[in-house]
PDB file of N, CA and C in Angstrom:
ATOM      1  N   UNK A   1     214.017 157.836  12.090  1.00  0.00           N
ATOM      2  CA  UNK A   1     213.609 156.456  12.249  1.00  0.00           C
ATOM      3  C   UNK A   1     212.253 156.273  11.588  1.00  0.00           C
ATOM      4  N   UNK A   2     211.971 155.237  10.125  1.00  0.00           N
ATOM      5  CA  UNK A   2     211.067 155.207   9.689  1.00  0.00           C
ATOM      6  C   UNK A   2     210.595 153.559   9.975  1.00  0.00           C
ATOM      7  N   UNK A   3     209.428 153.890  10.050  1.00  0.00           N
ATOM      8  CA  UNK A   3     207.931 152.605  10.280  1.00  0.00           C
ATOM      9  C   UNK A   3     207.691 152.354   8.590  1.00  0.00           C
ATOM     10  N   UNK A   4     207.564 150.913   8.801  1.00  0.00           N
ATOM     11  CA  UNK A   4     206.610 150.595   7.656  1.00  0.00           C
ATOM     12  C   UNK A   4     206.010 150.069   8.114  1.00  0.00           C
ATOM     13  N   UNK A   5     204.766 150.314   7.827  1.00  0.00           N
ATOM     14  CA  UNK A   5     203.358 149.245   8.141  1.00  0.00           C
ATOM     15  C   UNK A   5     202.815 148.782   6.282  1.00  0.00           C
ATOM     16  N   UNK A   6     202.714 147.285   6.255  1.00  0.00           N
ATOM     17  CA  UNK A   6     201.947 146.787   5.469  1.00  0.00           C
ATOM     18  C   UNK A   6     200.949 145.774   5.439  1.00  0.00           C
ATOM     19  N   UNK A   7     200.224 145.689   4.650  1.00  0.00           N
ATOM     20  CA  UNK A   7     199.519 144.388   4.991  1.00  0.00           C
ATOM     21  C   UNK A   7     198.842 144.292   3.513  1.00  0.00           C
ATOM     22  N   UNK A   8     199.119 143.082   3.238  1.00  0.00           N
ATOM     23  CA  UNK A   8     199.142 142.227   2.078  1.00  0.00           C
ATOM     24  C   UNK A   8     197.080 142.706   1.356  1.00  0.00           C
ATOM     25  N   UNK A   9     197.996 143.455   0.101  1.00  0.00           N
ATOM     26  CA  UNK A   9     196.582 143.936  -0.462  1.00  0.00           C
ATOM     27  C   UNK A   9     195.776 145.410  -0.102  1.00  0.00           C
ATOM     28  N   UNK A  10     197.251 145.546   0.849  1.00  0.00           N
ATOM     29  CA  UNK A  10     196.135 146.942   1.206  1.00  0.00           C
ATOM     30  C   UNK A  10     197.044 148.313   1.361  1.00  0.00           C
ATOM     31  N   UNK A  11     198.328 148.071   0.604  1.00  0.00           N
ATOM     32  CA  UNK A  11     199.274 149.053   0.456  1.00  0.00           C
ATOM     33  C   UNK A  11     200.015 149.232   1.245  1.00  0.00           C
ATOM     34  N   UNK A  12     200.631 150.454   1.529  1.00  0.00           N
ATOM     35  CA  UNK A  12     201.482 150.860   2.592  1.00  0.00           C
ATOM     36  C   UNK A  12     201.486 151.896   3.001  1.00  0.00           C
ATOM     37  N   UNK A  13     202.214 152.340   3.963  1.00  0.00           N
ATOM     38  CA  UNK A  13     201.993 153.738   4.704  1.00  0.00           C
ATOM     39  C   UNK A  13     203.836 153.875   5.320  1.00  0.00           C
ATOM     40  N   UNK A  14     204.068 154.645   5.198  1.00  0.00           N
ATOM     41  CA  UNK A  14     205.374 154.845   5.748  1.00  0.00           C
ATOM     42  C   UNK A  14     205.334 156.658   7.115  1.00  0.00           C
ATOM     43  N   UNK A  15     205.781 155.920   8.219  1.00  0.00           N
ATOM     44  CA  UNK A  15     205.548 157.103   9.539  1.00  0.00           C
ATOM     45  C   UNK A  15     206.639 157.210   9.829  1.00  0.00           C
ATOM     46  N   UNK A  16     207.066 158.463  10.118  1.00  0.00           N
ATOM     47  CA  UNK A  16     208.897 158.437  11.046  1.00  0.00           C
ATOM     48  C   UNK A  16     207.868 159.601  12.117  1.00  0.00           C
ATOM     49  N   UNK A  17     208.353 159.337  13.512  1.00  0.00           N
ATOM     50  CA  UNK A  17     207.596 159.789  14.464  1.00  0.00           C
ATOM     51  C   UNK A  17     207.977 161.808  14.602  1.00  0.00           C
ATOM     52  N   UNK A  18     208.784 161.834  13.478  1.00  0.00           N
ATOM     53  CA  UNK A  18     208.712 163.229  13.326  1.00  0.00           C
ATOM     54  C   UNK A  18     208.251 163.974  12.226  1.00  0.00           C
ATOM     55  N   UNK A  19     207.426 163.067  11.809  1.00  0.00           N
ATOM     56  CA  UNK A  19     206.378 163.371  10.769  1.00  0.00           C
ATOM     57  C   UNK A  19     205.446 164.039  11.176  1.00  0.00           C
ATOM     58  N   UNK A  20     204.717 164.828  10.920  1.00  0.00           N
ATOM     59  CA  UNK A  20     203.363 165.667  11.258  1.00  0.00           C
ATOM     60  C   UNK A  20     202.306 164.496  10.496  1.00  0.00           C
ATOM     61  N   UNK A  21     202.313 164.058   9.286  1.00  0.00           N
ATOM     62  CA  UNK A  21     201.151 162.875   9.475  1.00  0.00           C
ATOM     63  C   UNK A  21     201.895 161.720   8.498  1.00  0.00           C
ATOM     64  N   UNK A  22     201.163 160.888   8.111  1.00  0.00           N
ATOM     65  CA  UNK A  22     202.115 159.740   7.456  1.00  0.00           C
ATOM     66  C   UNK A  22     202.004 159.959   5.994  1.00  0.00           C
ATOM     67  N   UNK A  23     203.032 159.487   5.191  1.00  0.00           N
ATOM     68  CA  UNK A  23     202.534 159.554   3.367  1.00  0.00           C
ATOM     69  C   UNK A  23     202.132 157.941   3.385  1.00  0.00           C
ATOM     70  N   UNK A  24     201.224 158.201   2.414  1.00  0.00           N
ATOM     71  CA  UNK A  24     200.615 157.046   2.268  1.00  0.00           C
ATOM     72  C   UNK A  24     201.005 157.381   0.814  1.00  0.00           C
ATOM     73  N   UNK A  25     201.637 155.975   0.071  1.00  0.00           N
ATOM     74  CA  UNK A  25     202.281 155.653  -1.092  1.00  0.00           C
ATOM     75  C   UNK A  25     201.378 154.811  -1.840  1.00  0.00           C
ATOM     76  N   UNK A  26     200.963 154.107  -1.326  1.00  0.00           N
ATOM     77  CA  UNK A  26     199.310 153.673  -2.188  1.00  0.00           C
ATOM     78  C   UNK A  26     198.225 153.516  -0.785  1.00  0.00           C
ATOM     79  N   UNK A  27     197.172 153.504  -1.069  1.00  0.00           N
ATOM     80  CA  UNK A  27     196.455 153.559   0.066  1.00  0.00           C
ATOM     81  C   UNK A  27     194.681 152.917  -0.848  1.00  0.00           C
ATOM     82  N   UNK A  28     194.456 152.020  -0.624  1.00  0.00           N
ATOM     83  CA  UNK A  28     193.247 150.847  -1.014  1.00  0.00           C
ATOM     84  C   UNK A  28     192.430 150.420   0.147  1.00  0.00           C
ATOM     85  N   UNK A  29     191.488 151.093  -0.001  1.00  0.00           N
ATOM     86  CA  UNK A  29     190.596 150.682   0.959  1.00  0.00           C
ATOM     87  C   UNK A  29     189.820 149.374   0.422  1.00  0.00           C
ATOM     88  N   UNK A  30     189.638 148.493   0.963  1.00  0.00           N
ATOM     89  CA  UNK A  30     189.102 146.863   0.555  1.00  0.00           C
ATOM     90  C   UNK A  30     187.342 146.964   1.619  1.00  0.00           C
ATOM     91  N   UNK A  31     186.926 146.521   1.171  1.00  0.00           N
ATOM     92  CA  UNK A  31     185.377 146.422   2.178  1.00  0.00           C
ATOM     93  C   UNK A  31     185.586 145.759   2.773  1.00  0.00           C
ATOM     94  N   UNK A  32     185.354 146.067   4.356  1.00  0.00           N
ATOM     95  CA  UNK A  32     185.668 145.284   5.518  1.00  0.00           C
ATOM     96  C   UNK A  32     184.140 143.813   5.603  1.00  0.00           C
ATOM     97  N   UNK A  33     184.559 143.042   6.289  1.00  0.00           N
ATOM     98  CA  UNK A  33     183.732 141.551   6.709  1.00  0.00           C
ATOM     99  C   UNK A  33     182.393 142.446   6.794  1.00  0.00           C
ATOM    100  N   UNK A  34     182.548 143.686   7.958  1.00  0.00           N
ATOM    101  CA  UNK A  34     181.128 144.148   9.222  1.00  0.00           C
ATOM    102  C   UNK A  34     180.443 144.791   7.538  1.00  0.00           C
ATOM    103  N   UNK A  35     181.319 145.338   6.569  1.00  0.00           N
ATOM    104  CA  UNK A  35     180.460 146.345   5.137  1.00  0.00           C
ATOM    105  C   UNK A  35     179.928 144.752   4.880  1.00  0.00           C
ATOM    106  N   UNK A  36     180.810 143.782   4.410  1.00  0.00           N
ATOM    107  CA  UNK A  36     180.067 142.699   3.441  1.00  0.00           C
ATOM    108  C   UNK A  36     179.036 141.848   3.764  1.00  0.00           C
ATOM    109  N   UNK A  37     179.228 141.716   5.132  1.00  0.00           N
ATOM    110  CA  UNK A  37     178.058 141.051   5.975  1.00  0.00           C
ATOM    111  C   UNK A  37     177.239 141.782   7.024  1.00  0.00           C
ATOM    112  N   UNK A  38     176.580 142.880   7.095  1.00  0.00           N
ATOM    113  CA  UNK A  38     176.389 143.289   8.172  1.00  0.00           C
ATOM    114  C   UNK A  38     175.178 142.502   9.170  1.00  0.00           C
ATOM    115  N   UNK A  39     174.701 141.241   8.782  1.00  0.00           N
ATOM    116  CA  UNK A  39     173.769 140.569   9.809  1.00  0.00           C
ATOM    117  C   UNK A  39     174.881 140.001  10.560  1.00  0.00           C
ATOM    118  N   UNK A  40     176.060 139.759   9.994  1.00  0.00           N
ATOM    119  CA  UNK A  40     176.797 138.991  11.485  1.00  0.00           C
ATOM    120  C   UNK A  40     177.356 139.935  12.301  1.00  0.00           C
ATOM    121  N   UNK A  41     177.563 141.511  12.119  1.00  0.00           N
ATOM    122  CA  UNK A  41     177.769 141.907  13.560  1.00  0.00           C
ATOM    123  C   UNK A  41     176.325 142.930  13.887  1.00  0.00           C
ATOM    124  N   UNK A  42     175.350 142.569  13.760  1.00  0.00           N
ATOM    125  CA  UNK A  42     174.639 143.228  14.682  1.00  0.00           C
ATOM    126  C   UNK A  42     173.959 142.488  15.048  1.00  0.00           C
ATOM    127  N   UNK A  43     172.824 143.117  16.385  1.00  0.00           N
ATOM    128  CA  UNK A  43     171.705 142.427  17.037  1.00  0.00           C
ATOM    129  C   UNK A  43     170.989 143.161  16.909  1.00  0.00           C
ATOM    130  N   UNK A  44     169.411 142.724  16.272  1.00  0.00           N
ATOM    131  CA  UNK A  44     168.519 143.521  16.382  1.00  0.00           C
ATOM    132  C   UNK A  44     167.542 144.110  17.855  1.00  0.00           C
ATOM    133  N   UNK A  45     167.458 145.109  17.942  1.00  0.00           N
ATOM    134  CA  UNK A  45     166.981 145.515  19.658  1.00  0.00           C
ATOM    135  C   UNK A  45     165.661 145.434  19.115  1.00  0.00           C
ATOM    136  N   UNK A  46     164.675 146.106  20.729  1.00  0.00           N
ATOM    137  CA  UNK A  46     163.328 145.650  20.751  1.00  0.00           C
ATOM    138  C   UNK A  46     162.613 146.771  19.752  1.00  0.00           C
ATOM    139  N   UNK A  47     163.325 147.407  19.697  1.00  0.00           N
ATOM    140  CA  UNK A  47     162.415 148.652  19.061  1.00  0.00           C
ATOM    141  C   UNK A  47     162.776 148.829  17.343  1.00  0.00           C
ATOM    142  N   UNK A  48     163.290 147.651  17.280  1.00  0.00           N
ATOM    143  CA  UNK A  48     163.487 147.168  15.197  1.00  0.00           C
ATOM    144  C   UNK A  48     164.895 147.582  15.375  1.00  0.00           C
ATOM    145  N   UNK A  49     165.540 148.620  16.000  1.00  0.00           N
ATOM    146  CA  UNK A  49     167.313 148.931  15.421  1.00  0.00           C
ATOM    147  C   UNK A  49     167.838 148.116  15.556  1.00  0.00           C
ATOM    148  N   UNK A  50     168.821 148.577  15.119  1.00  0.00           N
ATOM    149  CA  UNK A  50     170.154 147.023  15.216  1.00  0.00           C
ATOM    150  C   UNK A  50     171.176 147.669  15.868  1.00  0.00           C
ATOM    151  N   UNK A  51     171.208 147.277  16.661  1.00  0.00           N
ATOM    152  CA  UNK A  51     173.093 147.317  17.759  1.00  0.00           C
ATOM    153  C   UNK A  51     174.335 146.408  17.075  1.00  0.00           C
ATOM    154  N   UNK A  52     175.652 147.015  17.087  1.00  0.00           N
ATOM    155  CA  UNK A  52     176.590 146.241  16.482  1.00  0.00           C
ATOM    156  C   UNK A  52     176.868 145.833  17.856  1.00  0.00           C
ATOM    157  N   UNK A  53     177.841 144.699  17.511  1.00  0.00           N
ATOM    158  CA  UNK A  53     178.507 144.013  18.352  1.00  0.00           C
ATOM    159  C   UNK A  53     179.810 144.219  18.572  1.00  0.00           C
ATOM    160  N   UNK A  54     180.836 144.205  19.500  1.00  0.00           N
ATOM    161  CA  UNK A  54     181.625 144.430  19.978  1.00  0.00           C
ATOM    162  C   UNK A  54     182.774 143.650  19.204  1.00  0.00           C
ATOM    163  N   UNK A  55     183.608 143.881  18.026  1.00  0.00           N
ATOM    164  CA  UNK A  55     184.538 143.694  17.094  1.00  0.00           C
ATOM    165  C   UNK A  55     185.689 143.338  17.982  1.00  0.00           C
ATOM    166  N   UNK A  56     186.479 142.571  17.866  1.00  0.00           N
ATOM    167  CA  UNK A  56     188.177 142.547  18.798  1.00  0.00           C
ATOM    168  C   UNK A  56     188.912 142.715  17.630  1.00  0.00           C
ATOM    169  N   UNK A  57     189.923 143.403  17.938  1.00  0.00           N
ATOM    170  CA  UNK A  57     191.541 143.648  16.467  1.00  0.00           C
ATOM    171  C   UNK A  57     191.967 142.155  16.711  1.00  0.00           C
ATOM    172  N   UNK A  58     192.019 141.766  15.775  1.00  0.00           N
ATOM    173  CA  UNK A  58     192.557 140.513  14.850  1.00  0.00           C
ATOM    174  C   UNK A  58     194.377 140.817  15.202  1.00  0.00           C
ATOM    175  N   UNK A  59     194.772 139.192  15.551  1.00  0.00           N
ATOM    176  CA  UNK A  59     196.453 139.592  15.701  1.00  0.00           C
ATOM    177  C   UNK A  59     197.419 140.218  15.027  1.00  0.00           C
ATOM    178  N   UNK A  60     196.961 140.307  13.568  1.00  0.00           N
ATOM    179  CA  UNK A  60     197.764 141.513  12.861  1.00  0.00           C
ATOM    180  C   UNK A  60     197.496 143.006  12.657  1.00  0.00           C
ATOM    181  N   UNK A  61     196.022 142.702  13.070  1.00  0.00           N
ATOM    182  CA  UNK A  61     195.847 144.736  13.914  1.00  0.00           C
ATOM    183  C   UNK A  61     196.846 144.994  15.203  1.00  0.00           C
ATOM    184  N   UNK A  62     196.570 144.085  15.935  1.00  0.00           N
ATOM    185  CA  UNK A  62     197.182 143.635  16.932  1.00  0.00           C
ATOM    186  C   UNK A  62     198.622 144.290  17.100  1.00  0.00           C
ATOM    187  N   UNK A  63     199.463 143.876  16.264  1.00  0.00           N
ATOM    188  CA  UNK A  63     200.398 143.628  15.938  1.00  0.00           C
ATOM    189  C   UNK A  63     201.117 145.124  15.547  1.00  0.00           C
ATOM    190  N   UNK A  64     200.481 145.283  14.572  1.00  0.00           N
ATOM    191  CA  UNK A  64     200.671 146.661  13.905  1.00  0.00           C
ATOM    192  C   UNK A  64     200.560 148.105  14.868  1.00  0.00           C
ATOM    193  N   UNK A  65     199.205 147.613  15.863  1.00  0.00           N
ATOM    194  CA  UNK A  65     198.480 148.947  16.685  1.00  0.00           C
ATOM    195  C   UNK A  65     199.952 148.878  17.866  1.00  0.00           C
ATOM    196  N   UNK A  66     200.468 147.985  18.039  1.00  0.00           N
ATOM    197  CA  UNK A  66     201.355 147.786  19.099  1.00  0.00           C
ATOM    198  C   UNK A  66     202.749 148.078  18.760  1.00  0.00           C
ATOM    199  N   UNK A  67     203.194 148.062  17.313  1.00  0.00           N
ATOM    200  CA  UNK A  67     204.266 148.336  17.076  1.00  0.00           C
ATOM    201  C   UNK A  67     203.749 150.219  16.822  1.00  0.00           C
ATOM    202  N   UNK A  68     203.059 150.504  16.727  1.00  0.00           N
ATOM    203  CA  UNK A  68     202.700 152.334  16.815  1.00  0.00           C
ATOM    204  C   UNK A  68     203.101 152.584  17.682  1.00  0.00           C
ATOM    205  N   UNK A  69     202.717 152.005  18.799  1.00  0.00           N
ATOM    206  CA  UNK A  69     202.461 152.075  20.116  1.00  0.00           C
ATOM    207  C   UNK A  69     203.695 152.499  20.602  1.00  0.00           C
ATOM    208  N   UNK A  70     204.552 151.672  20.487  1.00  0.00           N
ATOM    209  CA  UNK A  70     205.920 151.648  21.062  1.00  0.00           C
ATOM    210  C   UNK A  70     207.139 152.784  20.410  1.00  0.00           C
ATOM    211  N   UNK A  71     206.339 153.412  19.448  1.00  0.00           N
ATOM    212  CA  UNK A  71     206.609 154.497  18.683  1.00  0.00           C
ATOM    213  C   UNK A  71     206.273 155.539  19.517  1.00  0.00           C
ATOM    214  N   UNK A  72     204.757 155.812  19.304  1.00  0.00           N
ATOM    215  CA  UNK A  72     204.059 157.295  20.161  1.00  0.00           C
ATOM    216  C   UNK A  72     203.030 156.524  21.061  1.00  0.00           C
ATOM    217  N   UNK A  73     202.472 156.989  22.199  1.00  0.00           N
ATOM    218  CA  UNK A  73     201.180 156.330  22.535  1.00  0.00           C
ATOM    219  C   UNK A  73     200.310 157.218  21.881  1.00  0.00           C
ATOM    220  N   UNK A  74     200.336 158.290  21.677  1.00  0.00           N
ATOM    221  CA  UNK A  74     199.660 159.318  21.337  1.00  0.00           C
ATOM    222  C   UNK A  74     199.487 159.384  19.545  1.00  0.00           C
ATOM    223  N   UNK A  75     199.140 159.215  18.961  1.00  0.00           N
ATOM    224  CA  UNK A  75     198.844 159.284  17.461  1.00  0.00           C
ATOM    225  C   UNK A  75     197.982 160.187  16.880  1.00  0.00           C
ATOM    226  N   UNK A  76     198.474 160.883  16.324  1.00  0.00           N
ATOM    227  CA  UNK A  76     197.989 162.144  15.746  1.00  0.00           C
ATOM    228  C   UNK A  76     196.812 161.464  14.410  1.00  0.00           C
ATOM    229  N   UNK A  77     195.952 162.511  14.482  1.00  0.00           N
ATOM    230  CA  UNK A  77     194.248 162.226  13.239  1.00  0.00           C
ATOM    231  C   UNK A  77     194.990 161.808  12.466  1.00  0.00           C
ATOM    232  N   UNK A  78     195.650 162.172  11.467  1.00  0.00           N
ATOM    233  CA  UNK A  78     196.185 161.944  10.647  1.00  0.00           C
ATOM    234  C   UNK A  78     196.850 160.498  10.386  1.00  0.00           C
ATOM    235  N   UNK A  79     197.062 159.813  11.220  1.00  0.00           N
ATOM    236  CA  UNK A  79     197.722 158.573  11.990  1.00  0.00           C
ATOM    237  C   UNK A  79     196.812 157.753  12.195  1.00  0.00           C
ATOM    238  N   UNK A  80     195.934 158.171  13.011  1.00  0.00           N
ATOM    239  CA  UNK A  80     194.755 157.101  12.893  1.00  0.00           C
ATOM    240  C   UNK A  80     193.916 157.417  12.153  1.00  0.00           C
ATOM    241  N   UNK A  81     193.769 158.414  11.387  1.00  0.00           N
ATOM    242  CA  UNK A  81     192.941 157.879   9.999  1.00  0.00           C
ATOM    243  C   UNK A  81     193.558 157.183   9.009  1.00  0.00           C
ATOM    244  N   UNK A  82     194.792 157.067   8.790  1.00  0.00           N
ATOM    245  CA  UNK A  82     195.713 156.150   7.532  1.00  0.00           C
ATOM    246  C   UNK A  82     195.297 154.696   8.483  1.00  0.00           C
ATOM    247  N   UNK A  83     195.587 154.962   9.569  1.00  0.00           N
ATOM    248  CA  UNK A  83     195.574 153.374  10.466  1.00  0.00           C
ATOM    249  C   UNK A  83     194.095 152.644  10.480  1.00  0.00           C
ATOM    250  N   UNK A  84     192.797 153.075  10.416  1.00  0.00           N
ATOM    251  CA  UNK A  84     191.899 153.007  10.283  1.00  0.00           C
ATOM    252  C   UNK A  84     191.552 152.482   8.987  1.00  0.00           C
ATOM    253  N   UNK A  85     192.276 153.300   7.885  1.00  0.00           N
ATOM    254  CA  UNK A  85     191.942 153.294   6.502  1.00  0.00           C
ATOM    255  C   UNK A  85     192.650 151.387   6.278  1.00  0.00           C
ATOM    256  N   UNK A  86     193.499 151.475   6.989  1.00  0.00           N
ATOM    257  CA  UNK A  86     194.917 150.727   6.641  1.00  0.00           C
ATOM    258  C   UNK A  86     194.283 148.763   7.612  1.00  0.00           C
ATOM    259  N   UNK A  87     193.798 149.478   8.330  1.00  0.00           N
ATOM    260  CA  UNK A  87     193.460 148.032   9.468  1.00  0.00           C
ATOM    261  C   UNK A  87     192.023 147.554   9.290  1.00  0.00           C
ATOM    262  N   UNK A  88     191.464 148.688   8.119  1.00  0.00           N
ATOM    263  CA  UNK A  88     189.989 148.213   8.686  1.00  0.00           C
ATOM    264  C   UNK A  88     188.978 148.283   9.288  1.00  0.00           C
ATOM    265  N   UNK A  89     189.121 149.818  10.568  1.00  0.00           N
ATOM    266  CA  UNK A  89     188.683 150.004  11.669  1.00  0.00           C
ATOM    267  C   UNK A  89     188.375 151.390  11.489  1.00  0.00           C
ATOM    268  N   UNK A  90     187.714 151.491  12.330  1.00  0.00           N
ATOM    269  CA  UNK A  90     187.263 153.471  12.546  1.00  0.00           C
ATOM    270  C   UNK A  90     187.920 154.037  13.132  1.00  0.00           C
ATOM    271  N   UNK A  91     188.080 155.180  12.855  1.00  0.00           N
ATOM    272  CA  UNK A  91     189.666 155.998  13.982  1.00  0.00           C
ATOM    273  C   UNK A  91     189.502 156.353  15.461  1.00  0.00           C
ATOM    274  N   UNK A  92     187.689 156.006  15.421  1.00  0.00           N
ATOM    275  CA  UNK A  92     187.649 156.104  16.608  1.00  0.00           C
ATOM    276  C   UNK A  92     187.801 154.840  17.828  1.00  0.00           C
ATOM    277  N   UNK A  93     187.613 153.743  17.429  1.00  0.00           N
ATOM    278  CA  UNK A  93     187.988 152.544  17.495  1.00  0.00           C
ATOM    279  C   UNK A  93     189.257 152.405  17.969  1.00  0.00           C
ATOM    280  N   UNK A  94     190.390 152.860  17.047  1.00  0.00           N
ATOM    281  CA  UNK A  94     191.550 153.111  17.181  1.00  0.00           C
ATOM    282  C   UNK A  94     191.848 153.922  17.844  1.00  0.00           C
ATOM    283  N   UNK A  95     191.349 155.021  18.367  1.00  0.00           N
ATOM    284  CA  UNK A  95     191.569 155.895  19.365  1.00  0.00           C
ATOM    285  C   UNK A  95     191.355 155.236  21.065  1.00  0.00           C
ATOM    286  N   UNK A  96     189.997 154.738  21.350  1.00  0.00           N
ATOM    287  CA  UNK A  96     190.159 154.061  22.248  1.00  0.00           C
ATOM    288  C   UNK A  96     190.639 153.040  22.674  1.00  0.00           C
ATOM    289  N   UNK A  97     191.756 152.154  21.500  1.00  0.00           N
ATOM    290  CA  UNK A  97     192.489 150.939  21.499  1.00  0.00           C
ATOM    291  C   UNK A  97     193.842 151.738  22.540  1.00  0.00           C
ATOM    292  N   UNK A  98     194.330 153.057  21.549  1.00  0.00           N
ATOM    293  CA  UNK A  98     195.329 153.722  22.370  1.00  0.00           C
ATOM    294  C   UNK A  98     195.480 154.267  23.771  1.00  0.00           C
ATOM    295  N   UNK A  99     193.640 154.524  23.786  1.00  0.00           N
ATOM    296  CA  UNK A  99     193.657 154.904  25.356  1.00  0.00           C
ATOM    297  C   UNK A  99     193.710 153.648  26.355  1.00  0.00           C
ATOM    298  N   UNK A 100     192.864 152.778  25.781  1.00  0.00           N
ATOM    299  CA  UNK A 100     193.044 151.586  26.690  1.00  0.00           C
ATOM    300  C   UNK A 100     194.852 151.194  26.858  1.00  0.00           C
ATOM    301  N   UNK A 101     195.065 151.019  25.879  1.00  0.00           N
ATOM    302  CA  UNK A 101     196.924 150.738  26.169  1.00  0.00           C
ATOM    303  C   UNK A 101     197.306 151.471  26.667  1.00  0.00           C
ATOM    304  N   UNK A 102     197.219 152.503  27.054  1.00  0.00           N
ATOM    305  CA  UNK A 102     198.488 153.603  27.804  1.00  0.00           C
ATOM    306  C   UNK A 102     197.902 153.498  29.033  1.00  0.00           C
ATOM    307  N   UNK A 103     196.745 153.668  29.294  1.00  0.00           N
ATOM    308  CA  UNK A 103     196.062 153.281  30.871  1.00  0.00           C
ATOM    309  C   UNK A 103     196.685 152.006  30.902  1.00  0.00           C
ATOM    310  N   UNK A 104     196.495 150.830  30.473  1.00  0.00           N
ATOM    311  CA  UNK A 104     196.889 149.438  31.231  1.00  0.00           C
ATOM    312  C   UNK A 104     198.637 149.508  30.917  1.00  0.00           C
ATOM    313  N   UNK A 105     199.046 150.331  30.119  1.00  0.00           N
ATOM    314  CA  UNK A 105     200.616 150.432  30.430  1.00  0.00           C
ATOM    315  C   UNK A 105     200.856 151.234  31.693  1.00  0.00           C
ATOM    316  N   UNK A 106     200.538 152.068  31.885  1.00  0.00           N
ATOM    317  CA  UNK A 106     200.238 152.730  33.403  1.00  0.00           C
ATOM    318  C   UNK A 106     200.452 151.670  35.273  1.00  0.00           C
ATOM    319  N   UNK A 107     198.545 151.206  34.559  1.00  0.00           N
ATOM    320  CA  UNK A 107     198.916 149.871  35.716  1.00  0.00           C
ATOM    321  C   UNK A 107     199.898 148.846  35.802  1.00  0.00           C
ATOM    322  N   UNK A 108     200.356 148.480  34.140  1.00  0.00           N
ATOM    323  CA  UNK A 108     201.881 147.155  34.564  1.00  0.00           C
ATOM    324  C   UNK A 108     202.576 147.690  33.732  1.00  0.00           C
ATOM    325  N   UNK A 109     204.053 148.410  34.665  1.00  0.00           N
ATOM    326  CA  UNK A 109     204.947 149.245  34.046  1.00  0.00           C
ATOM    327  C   UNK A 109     205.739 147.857  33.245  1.00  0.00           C
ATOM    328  N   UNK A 110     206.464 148.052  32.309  1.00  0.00           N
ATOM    329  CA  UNK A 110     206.898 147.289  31.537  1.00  0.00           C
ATOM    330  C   UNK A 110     209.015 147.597  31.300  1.00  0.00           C
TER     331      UNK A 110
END
């Protein structure tokens, strides 16, 4: 059973959940909004650094992180680094998107 994930401009990735990691068939990383603008997600603190701000996945991260989901909850590096590469996001980002979902799948069985 194979996954396609695409998204317009930014290639594709093809996963079958008995893959050890995904082939990525073209793979284009585009500069995300937070690279092109970085005064709109941070706040500067008292001591001159800058703190980022708390990003939400957009409904077609959304979308995509949820159709994984229903695949593995568990996603191997390899998986969330194409997914990262692929959405925009850091794998670690994406890592705690997965933990949060399997905990709140936990609390409301589905």
């Amino acid at each position: 059973m194979k996954h396609m994930l695409s998204l317009v401009g930014l290639g594709r990735i093809t996963y079958s959940p008995e893959m050890t990691h995904p082939k990525a068939t073209t793979c284009v990383r585009l500069p995300s909004l937070r690279e092109l603008f970085p005064s709109m997600y941070t706040t500067p603190r008292k001591d001159g650094s800058l703190k980022s701000r708390r990003c939400r996945a957009n409904q077609t991260q959304l979308t995509i992180l949820n159709r994984i989901f229903r695949t593995t909850g568990f996603p191997s590096t390899q998986l969330r680094a194409a997914l990262a590469l692929q959405l925009g996001m850091s794998p670690r980002t994406i890592q705690i998107w997965f933990q949060n979902k399997r905990q709140s799948s936990r609390k409301k069985p589905t």
